[in-house]
C-alpha atoms as a PDB file:
ATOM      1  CA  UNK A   1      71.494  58.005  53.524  1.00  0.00           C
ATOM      2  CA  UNK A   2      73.926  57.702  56.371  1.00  0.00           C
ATOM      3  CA  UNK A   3      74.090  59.789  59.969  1.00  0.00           C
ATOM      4  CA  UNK A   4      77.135  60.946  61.441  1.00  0.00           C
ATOM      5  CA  UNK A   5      76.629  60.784  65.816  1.00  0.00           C
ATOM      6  CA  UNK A   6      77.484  64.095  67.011  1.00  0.00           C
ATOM      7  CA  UNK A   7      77.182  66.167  70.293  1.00  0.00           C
ATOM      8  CA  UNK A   8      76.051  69.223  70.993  1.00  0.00           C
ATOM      9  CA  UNK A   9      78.119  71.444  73.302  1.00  0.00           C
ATOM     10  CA  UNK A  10      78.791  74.878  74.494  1.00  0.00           C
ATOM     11  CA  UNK A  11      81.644  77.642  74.061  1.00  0.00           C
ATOM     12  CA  UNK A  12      82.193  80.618  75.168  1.00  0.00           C
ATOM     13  CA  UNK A  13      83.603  82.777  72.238  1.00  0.00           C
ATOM     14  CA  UNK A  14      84.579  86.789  72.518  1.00  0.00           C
ATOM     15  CA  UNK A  15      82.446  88.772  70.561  1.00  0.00           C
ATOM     16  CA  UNK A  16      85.427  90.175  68.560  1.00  0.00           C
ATOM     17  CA  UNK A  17      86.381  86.804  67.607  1.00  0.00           C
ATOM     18  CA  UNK A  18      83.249  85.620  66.507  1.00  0.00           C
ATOM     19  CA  UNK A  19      82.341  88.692  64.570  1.00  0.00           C
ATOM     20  CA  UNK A  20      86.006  87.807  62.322  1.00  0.00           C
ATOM     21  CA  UNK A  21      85.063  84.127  62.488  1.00  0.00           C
ATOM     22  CA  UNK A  22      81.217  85.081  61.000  1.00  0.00           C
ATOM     23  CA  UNK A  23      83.028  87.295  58.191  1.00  0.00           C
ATOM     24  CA  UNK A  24      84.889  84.610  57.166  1.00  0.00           C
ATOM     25  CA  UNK A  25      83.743  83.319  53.636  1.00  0.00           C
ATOM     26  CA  UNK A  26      84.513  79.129  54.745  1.00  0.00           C
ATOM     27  CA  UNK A  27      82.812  79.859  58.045  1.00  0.00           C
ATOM     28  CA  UNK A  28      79.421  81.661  55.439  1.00  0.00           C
ATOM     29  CA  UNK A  29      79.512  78.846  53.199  1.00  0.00           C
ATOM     30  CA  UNK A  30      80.153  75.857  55.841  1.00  0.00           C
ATOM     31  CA  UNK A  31      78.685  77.072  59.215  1.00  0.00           C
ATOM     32  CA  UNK A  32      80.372  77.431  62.309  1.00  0.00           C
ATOM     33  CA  UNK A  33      80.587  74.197  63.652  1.00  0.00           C
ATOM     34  CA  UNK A  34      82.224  72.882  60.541  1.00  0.00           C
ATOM     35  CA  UNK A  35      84.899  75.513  60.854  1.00  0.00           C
ATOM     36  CA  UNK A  36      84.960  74.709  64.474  1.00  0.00           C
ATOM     37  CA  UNK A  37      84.939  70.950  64.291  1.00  0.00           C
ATOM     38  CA  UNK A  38      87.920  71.245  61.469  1.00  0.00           C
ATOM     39  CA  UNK A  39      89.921  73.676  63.899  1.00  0.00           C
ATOM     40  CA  UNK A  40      89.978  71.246  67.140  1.00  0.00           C
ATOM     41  CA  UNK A  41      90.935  68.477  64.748  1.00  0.00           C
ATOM     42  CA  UNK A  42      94.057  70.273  63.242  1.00  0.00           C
ATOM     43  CA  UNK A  43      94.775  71.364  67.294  1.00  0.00           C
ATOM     44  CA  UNK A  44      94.789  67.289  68.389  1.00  0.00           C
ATOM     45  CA  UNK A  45      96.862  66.618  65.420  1.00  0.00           C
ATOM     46  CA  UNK A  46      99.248  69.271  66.150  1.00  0.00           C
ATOM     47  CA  UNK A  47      99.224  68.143  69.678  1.00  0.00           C
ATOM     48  CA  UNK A  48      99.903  64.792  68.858  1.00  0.00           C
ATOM     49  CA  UNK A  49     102.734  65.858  66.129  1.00  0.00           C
ATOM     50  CA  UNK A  50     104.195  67.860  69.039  1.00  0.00           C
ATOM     51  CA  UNK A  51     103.590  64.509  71.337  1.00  0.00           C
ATOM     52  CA  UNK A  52     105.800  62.443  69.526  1.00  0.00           C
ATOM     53  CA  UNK A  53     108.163  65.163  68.221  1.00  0.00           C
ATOM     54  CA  UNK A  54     109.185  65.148  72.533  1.00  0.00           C
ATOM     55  CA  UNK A  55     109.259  61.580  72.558  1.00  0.00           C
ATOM     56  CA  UNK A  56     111.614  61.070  69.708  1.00  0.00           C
ATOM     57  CA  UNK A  57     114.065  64.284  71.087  1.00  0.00           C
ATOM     58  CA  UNK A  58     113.651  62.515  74.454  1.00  0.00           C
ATOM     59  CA  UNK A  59     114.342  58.902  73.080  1.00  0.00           C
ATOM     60  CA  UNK A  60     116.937  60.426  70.775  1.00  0.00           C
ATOM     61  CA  UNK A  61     118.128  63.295  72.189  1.00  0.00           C
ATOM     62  CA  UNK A  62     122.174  63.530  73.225  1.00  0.00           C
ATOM     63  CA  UNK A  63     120.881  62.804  76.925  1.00  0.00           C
ATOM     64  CA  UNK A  64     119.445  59.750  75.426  1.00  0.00           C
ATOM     65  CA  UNK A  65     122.688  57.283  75.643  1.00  0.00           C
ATOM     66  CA  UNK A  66     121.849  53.402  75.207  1.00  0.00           C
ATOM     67  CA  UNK A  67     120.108  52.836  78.969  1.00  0.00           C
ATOM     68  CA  UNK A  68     121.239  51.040  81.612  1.00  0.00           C
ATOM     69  CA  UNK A  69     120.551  47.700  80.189  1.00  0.00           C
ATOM     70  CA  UNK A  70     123.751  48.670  77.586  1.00  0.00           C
ATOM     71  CA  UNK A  71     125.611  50.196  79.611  1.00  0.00           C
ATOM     72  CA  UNK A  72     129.310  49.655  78.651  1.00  0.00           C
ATOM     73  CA  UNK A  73     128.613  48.628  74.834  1.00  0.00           C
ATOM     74  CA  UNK A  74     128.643  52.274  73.137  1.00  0.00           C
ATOM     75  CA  UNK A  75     132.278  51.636  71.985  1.00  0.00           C
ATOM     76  CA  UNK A  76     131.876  47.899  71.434  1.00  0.00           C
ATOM     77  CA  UNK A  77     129.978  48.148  67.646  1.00  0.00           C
ATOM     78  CA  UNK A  78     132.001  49.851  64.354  1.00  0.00           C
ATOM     79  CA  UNK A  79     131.148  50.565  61.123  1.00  0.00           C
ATOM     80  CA  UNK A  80     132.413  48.091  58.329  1.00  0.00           C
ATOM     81  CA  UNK A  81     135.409  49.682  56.061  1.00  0.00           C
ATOM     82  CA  UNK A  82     134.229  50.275  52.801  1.00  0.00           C
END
């Protein structure tokens, strides 16, 4: 038998909300905090999809150029001729 550590915390919910979320069939078979704990982990993963999706536009964006560290070699590679 193993145990899984976990916390217990406190949210505020509207009542309109909940009463969809308690109709649910997953949220019947699996509980609340299953559906809930499954929700906030596909919200960080979306943030952190989103994270590096700004990072590489940001790294890689047209803005971007070579930094200043390069400066002055953009022109100085070419492709080889086939």
């Amino acid at each position: 038998m193993y145990s899984i550590a976990m916390k217990t915390i406190q949210i505020t919910v509207d009542e309109k909300l909940l009463a969809r979320l308690d109709a649910d069939e997953e949220t019947r078979r699996d509980g609340r905090s299953a559906v809930f704990r499954r929700a906030a982990a596909e919200y960080l993963r979306h943030r952190k999809r989103a994270s590096i999706a700004t990072g590489y536009r940001s790294g890689y964006g047209k803005k971007a150029g070579l930094g200043a560290e390069f400066q002055g070699w953009e022109d100085e590679g070419s492709w080889p001729h086939d």
